[in-house]
C-alpha atoms as a PDB file:
ATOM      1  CA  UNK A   1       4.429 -20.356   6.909  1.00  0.00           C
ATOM      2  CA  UNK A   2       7.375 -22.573   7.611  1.00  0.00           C
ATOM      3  CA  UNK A   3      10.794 -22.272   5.589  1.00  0.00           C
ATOM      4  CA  UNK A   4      14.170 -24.628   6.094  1.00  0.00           C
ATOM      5  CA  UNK A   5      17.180 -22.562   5.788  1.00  0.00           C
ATOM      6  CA  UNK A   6      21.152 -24.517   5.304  1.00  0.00           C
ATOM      7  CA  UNK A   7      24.334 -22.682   5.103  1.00  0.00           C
ATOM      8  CA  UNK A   8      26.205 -26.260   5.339  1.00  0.00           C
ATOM      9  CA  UNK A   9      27.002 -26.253   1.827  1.00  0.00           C
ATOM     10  CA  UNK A  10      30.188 -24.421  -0.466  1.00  0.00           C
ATOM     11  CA  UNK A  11      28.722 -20.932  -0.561  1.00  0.00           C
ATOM     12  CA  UNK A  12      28.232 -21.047   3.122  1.00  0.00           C
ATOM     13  CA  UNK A  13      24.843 -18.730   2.521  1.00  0.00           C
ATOM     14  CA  UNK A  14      21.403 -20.239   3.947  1.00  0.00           C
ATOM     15  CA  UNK A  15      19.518 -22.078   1.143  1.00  0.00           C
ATOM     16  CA  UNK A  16      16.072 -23.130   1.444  1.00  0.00           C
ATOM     17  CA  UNK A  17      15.322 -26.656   1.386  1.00  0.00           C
ATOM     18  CA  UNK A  18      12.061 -28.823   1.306  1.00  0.00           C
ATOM     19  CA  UNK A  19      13.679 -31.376   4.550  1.00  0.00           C
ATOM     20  CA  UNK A  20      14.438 -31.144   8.324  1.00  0.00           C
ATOM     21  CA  UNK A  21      18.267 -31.267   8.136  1.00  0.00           C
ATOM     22  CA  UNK A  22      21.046 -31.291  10.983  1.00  0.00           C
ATOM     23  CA  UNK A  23      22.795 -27.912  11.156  1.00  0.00           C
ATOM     24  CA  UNK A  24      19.311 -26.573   9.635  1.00  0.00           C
ATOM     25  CA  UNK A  25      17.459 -23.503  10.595  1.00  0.00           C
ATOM     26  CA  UNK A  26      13.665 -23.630  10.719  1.00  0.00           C
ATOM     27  CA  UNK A  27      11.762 -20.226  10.062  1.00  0.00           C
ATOM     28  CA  UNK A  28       7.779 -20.206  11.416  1.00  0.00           C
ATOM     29  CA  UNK A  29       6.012 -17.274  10.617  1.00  0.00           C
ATOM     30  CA  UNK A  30       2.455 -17.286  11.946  1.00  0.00           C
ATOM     31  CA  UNK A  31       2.184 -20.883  11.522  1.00  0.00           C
ATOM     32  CA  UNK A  32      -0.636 -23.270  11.291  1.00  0.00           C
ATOM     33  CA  UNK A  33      -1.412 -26.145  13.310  1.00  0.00           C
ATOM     34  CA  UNK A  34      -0.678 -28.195  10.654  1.00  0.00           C
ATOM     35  CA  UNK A  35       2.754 -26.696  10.355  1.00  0.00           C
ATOM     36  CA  UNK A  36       3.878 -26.352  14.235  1.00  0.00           C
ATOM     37  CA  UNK A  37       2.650 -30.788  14.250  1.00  0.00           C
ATOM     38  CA  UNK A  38       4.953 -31.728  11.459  1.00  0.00           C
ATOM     39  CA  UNK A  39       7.852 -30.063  13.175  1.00  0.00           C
ATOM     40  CA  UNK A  40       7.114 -31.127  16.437  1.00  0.00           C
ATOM     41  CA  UNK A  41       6.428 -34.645  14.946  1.00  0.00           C
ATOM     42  CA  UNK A  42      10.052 -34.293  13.237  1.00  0.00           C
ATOM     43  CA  UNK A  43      11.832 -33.252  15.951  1.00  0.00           C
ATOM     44  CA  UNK A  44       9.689 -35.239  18.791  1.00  0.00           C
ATOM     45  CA  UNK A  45       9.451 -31.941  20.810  1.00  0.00           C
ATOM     46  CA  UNK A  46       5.816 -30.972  22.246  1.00  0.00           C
ATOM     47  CA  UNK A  47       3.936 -28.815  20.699  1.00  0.00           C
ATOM     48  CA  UNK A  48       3.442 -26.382  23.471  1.00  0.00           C
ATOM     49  CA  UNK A  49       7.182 -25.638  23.413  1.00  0.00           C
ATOM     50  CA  UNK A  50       6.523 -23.666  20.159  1.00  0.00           C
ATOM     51  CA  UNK A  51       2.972 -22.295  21.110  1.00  0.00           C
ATOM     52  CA  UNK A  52       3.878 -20.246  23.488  1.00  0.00           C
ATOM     53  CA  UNK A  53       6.349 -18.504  21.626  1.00  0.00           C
ATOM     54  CA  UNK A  54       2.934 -17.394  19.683  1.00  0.00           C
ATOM     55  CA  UNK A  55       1.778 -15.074  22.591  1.00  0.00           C
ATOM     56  CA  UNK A  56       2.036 -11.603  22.138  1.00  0.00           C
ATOM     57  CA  UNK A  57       2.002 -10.860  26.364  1.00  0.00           C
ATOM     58  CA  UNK A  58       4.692 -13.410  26.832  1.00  0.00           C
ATOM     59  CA  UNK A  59       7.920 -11.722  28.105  1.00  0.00           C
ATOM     60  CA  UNK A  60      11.597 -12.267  27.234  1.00  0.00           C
ATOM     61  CA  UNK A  61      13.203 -14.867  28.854  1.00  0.00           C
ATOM     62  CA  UNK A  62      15.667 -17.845  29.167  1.00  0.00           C
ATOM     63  CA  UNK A  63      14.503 -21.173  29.573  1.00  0.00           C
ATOM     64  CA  UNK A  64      16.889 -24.501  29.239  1.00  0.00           C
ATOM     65  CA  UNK A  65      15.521 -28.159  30.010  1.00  0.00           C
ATOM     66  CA  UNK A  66      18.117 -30.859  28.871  1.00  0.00           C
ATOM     67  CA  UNK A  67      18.598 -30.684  25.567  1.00  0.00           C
ATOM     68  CA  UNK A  68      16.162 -27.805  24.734  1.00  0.00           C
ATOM     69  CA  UNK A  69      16.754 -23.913  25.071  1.00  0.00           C
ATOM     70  CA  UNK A  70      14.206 -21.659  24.855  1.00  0.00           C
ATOM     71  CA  UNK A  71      14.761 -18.110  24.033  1.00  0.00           C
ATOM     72  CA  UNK A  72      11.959 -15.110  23.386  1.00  0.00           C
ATOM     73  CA  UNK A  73      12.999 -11.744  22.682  1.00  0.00           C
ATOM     74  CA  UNK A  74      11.227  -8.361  22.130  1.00  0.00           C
ATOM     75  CA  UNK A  75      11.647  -6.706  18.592  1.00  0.00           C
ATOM     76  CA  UNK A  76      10.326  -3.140  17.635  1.00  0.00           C
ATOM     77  CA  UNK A  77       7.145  -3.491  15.517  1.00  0.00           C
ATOM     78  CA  UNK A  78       5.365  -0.033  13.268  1.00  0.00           C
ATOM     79  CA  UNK A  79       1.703  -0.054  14.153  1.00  0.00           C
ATOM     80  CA  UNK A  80      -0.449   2.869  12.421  1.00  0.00           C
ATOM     81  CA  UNK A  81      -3.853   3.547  13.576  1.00  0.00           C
ATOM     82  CA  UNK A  82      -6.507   6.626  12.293  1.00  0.00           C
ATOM     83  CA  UNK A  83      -2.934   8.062  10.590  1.00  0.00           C
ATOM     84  CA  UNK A  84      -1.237   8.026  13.513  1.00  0.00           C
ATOM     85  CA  UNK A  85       2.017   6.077  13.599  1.00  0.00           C
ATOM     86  CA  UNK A  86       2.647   4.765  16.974  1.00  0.00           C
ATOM     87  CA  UNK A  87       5.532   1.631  17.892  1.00  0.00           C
ATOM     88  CA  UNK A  88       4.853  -1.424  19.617  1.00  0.00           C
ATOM     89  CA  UNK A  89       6.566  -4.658  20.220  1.00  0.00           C
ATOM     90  CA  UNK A  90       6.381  -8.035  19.357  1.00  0.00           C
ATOM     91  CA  UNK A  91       8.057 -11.181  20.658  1.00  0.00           C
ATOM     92  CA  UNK A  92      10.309 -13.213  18.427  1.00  0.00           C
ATOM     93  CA  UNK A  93      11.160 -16.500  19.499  1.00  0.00           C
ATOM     94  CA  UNK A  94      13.999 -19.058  19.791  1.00  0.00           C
ATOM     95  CA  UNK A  95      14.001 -22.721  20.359  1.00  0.00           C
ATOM     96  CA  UNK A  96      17.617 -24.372  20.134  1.00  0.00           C
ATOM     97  CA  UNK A  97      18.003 -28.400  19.428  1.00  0.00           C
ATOM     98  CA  UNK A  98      21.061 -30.242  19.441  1.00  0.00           C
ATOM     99  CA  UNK A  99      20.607 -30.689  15.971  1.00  0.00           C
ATOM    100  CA  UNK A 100      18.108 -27.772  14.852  1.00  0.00           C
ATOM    101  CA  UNK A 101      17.235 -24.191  15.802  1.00  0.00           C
ATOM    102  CA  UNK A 102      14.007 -23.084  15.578  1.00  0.00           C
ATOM    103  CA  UNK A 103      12.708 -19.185  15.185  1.00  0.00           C
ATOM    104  CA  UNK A 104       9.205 -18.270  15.793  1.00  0.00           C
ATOM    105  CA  UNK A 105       7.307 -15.032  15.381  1.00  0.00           C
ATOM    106  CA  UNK A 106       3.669 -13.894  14.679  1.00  0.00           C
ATOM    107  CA  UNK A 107       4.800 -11.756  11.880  1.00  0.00           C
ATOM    108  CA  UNK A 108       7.938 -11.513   9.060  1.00  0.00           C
ATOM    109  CA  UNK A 109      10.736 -10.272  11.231  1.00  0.00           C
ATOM    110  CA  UNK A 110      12.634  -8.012   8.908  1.00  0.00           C
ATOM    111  CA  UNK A 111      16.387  -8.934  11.171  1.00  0.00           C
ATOM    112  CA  UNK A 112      15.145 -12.409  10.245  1.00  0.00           C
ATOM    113  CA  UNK A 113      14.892 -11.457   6.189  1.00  0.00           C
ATOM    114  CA  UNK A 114      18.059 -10.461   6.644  1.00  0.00           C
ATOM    115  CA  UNK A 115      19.538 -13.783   7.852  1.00  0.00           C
ATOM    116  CA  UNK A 116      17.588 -15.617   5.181  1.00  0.00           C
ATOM    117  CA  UNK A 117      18.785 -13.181   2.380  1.00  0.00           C
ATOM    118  CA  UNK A 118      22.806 -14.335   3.369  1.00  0.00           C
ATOM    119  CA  UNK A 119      23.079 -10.517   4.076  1.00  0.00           C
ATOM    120  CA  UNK A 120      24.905 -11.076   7.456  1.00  0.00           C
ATOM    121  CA  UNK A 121      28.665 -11.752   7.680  1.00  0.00           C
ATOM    122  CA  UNK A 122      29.599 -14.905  10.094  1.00  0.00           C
ATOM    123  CA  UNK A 123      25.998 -16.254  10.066  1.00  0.00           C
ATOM    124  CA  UNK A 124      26.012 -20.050  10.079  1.00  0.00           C
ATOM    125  CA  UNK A 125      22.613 -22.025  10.342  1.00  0.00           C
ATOM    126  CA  UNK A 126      24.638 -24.729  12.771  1.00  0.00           C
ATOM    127  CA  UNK A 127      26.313 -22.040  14.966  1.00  0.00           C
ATOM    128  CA  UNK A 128      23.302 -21.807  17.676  1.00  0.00           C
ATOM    129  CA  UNK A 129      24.850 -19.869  19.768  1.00  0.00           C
ATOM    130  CA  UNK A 130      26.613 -17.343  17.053  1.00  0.00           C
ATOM    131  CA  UNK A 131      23.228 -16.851  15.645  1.00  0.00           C
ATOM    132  CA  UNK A 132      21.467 -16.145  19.080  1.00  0.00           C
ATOM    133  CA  UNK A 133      23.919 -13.141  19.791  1.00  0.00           C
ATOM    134  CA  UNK A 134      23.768 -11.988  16.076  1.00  0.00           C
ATOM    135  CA  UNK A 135      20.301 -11.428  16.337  1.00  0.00           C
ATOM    136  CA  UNK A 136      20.433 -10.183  19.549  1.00  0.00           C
ATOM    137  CA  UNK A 137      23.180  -7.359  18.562  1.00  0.00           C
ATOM    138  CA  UNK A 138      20.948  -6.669  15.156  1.00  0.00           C
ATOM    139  CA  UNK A 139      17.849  -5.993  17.339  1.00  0.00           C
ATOM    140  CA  UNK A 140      19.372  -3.761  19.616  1.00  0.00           C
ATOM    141  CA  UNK A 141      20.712  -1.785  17.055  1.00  0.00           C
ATOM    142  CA  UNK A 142      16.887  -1.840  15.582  1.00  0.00           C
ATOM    143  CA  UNK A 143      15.876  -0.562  18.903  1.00  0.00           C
ATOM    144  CA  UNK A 144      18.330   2.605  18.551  1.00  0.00           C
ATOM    145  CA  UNK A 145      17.208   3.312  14.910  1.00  0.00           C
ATOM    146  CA  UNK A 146      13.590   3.331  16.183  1.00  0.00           C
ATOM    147  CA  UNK A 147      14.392   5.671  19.149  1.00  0.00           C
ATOM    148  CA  UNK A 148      15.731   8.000  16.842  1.00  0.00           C
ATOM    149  CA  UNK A 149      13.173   7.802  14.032  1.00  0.00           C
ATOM    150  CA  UNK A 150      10.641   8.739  17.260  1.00  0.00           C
ATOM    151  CA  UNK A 151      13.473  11.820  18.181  1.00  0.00           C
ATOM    152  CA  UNK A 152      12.952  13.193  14.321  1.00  0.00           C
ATOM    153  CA  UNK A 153       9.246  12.516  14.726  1.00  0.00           C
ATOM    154  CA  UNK A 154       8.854  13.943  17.897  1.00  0.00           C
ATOM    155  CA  UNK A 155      10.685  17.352  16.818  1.00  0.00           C
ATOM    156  CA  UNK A 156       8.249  17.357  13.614  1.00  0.00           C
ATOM    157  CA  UNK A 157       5.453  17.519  15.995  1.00  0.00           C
ATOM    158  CA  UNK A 158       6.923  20.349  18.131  1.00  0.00           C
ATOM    159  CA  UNK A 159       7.438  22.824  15.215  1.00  0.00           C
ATOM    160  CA  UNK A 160       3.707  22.077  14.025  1.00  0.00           C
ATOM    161  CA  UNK A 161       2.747  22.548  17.835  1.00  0.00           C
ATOM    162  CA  UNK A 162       3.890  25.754  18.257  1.00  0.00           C
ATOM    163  CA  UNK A 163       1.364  27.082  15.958  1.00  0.00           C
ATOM    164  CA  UNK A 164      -1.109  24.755  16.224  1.00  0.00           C
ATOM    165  CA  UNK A 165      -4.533  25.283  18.005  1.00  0.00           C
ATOM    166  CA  UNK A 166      -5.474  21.480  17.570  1.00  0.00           C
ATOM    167  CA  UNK A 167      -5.339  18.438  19.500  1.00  0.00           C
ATOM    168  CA  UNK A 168      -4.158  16.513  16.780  1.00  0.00           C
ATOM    169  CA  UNK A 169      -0.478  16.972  17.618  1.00  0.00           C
ATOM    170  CA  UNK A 170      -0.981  15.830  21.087  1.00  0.00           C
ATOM    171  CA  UNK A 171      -2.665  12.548  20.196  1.00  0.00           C
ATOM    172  CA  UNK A 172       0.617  11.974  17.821  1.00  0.00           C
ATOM    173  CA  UNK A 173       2.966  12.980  20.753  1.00  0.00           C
ATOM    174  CA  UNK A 174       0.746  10.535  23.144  1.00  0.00           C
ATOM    175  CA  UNK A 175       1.091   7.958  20.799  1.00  0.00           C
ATOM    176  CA  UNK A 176       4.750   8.608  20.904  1.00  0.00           C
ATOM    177  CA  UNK A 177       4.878   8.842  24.586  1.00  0.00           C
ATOM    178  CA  UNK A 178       3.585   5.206  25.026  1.00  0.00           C
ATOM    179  CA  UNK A 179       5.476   3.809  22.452  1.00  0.00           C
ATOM    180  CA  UNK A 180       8.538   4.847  24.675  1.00  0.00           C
ATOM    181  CA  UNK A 181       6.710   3.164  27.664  1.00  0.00           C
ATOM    182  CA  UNK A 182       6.322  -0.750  25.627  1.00  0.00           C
ATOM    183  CA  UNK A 183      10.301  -0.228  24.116  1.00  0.00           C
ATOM    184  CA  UNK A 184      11.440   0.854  28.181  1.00  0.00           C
ATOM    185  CA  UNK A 185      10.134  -2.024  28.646  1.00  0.00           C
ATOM    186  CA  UNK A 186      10.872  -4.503  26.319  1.00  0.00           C
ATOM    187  CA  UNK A 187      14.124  -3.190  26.190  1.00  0.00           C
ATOM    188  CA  UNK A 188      14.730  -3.941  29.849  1.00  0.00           C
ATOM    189  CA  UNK A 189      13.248  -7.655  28.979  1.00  0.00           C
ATOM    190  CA  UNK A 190      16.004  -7.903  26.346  1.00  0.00           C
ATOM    191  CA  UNK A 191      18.839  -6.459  29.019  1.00  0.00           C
ATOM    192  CA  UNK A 192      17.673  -9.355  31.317  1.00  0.00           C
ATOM    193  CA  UNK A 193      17.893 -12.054  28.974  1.00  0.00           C
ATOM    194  CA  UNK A 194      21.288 -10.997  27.762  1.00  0.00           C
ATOM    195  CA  UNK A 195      22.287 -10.519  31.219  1.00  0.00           C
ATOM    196  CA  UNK A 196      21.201 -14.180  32.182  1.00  0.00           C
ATOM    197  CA  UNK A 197      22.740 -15.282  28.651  1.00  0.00           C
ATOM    198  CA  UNK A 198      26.149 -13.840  30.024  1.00  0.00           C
ATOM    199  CA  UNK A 199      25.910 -15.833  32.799  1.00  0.00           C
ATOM    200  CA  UNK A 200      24.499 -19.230  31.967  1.00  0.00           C
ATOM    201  CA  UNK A 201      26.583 -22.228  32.277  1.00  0.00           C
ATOM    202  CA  UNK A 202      24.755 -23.686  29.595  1.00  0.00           C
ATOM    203  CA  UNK A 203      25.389 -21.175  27.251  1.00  0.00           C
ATOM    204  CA  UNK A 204      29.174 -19.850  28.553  1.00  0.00           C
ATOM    205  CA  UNK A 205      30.444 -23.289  27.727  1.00  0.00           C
ATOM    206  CA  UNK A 206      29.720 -23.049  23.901  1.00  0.00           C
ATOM    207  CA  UNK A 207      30.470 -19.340  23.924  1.00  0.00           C
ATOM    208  CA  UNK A 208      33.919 -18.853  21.468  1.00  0.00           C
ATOM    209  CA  UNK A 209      36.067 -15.681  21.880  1.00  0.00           C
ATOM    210  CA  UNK A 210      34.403 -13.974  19.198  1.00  0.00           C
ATOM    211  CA  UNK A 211      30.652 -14.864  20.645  1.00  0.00           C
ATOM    212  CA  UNK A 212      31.878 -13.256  23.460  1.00  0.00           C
ATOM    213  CA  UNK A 213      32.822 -10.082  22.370  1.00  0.00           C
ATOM    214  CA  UNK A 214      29.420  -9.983  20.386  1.00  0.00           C
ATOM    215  CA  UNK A 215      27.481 -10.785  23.698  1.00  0.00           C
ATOM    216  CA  UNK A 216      29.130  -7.617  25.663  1.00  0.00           C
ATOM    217  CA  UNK A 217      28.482  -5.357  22.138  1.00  0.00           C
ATOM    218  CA  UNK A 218      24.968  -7.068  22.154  1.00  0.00           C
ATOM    219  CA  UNK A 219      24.856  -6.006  26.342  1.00  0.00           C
ATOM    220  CA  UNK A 220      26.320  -1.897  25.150  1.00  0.00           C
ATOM    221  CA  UNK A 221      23.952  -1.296  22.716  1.00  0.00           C
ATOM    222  CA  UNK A 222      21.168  -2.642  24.330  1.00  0.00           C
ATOM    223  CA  UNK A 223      22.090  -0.511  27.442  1.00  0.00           C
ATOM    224  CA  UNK A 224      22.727   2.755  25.063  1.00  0.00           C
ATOM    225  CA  UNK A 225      19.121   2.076  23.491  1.00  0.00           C
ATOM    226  CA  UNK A 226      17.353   1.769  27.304  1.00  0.00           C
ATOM    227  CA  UNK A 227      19.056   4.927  27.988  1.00  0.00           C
ATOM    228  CA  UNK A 228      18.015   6.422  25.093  1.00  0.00           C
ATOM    229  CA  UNK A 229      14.380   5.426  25.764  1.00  0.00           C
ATOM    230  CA  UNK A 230      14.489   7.140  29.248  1.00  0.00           C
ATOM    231  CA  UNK A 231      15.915  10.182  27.972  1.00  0.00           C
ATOM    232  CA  UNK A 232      13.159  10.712  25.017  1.00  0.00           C
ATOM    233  CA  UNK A 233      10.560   9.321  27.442  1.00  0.00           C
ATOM    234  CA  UNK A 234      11.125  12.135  29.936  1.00  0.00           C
ATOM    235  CA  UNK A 235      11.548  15.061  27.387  1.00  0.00           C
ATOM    236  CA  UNK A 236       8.214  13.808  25.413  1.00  0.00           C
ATOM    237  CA  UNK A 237       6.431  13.981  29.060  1.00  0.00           C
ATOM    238  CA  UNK A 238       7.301  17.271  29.838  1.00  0.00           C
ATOM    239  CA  UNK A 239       7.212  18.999  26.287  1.00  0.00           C
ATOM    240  CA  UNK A 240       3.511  17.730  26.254  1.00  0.00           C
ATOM    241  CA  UNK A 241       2.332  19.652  29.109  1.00  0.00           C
ATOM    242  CA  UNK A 242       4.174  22.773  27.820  1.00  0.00           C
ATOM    243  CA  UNK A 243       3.113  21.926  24.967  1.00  0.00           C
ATOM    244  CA  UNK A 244      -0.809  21.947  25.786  1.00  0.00           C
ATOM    245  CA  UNK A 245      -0.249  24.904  27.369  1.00  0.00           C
ATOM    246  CA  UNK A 246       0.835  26.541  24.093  1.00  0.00           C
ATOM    247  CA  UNK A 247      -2.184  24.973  22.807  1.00  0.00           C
ATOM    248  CA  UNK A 248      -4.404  26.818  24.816  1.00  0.00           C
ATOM    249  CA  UNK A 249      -2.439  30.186  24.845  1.00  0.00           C
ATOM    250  CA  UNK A 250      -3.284  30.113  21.174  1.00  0.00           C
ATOM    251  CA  UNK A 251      -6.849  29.368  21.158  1.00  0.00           C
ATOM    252  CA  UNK A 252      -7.418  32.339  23.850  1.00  0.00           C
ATOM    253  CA  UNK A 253      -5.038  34.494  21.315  1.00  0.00           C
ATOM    254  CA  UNK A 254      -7.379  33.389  18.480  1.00  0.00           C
ATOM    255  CA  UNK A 255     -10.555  34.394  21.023  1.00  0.00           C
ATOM    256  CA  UNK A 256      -9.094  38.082  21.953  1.00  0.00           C
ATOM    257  CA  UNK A 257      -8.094  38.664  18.247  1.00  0.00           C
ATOM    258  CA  UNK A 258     -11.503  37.861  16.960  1.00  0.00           C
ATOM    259  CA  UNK A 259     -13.150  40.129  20.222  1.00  0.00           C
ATOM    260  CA  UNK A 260     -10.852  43.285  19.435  1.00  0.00           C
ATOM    261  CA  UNK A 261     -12.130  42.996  15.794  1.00  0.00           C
ATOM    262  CA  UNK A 262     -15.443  42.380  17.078  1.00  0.00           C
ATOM    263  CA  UNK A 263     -15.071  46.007  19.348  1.00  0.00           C
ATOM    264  CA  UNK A 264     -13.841  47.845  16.305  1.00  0.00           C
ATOM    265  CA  UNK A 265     -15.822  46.786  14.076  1.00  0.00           C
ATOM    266  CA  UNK A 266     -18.765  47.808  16.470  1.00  0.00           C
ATOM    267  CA  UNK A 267     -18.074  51.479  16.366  1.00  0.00           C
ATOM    268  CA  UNK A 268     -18.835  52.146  12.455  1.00  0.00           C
ATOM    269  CA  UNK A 269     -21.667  49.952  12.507  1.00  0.00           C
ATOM    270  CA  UNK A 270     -23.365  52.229  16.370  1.00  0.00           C
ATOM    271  CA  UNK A 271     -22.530  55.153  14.558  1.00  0.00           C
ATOM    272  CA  UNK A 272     -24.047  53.757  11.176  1.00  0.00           C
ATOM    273  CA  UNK A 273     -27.433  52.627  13.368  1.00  0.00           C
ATOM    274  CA  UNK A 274     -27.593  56.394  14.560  1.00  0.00           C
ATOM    275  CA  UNK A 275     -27.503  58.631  11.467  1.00  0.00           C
ATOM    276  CA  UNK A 276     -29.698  55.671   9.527  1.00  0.00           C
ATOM    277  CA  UNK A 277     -33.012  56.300  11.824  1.00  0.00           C
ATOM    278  CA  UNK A 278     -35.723  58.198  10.348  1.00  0.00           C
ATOM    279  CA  UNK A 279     -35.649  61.118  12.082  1.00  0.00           C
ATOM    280  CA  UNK A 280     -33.732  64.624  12.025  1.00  0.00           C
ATOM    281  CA  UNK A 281     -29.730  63.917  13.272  1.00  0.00           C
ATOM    282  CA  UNK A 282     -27.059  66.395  12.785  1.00  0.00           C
ATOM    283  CA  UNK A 283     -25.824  67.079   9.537  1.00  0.00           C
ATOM    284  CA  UNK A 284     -28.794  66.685   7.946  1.00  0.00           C
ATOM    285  CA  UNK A 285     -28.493  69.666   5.618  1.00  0.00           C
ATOM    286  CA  UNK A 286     -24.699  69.616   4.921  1.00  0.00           C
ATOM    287  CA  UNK A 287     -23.128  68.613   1.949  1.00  0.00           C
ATOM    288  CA  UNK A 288     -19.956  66.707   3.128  1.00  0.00           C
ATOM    289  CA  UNK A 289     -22.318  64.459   5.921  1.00  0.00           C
ATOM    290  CA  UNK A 290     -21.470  61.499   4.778  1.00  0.00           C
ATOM    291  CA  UNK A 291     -17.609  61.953   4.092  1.00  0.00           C
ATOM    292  CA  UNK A 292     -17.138  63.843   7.322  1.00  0.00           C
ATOM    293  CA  UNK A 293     -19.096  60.734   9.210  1.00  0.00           C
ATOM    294  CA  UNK A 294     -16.961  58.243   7.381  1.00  0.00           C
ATOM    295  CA  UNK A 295     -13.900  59.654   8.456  1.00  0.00           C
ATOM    296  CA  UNK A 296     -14.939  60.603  12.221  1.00  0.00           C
ATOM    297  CA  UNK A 297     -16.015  56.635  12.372  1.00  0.00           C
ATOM    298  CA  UNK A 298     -12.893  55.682  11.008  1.00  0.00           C
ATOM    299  CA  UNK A 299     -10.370  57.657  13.159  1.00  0.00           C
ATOM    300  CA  UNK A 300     -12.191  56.511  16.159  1.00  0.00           C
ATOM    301  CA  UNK A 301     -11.842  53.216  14.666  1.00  0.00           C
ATOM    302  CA  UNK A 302      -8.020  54.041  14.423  1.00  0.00           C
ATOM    303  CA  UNK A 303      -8.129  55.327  18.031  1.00  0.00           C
ATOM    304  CA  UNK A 304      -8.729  52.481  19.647  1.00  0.00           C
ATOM    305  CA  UNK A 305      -6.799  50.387  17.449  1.00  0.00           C
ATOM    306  CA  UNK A 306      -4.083  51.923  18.554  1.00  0.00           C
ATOM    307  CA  UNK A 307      -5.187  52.373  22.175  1.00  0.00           C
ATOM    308  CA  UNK A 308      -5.140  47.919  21.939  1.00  0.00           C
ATOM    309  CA  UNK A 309      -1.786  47.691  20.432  1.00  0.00           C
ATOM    310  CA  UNK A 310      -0.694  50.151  23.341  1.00  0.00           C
ATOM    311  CA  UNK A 311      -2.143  48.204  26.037  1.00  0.00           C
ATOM    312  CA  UNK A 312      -0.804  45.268  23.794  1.00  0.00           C
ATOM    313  CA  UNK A 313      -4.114  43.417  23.170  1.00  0.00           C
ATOM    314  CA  UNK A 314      -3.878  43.449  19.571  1.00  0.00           C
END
């Protein structure tokens, strides 16, 4: 899908249009190769300039060559799987014209919708640079909401965990703990690129006061979301192996409940076996037999109830 966004006109919001524009902003979302020729054709760039922006492996990083920038950034992405909600990442992708900027990505990049929908204060479609550190700020911050939807998730898990005698929870907390591993490391992609960003000639030399002071909050919150990935990496790692322990501890709880109730349970039925043979037993001839066996079965029954609860096994 390709869409043309403006925001050179009196509202100053981007407005789709049907034509390759200066100051425009050209949206690719999954796009064919019909699509990626006609912009390449427009804008005499070469088609693998856009392609590789399509690869899922490729890492963020800053390219520039003359008149062309090239940009790629990491963004969180929701993947669920056999009901198991796990994260993931996905690259987005920038290529910046003289004229044009270019944004690619294999699927709708909700930061993106929210350039598109004028929803962004200070966005202009000819401010290359302005919109680079915008979306770079936005996406960091998208990080940090993630890590902390994973925090809430991840303390879900624990308080169904500490009753649970399934493995169920563990897959969820697995899926959790390598989710942490691709944002770690997508986030320290991102950190790089801003880093390199910060430093660029190319890039410092269009920079105005204001894109400045959005690169270093772009740099902070980046930084606070990496940190935040360590910290719920490590805690996920080591609650899991308590965690599997308490697993375990439950099942053999389950096992020794089931064999005390198995053990008391025996004595009525041993003392049942005896007095049912057919053959002369004791109290044969008296009256109260079977009340008086009832209720020695049962105290002994009681006896070693309580003889389990004293040695705690029950």
């Amino acid at each position: 899908m390709i869409q043309i966004y403006s925001s050179l006109n009196e509202s100053r919001l981007p407005v789709l249009q049907d034509s390759i524009t200066k100051g425009c902003w050209i949206r690719l979302i999954k796009p064919t190769e019909e699509e990626l020729s006609f912009v390449c054709d427009q804008l005499s760039i070469e088609k693998s300039e856009l392609t590789v922006l399509l690869d899922e492996e490729e890492r963020p990083r800053v390219e520039h060559d003359q008149d062309l920038s090239l940009i790629l950034i990491d963004t969180p992405y929701v993947v669920t799987e056999d009901d198991i909600e796990s994260y993931t990442t996905i690259p987005a992708g920038f290529v910046i014209l003289p004229d044009v900027i270019i944004s690619v990505s294999l699927r709708k990049n909700p930061i993106l919708d929210t350039f598109s929908a004028g929803k962004i204060k200070n966005f202009s479609t000819d401010n290359h640079a302005g919109f680079i550190l915008l979306f770079l700020y936005k996406n960091a911050g998208i990080f940090v909401q993630t890590l902390r939807l994973i925090d809430k998730r991840t303390a879900e898990i624990e308080k169904t965990l500490k009753k649970s005698t399934k493995n169920e929870e563990l897959f969820h907390m697995l899926a959790l703990s390598k989710s942490l591993v691709y944002i770690t490391n997508s986030l320290k992609g991102n950190g790089g690129v801003l880093e390199k960003l910060s430093k660029s000639q190319v890039v410092a030399g269009t920079l105005t006061e204001d894109d400045r002071d959005l690169l270093d909050d772009a740099i902070i919150e980046n930084s606070q979301a990496m940190e935040m990935a360590q910290t719920y990496s490590e805690t996920i790692s080591s609650t899991m192996g308590a965690f599997a322990s308490i697993i375990n501890n439950n099942v053999n709880w389950i096992m020794k409940l089931f064999t005390s109730f198995a053990a008391i349970m025996a004595i009525p039925m041993v003392v049942a076996g005896f007095f049912g043979m057919n053959v002369n037993v004791p109290l044969n001839e008296y009256p109260f037999a079977f009340i008086s066996i009832v209720a020695g079965t049962l105290g002994i029954s009681m006896l070693l109830i309580f003889v389990m609860m004293k040695k705690r096994i029950l």
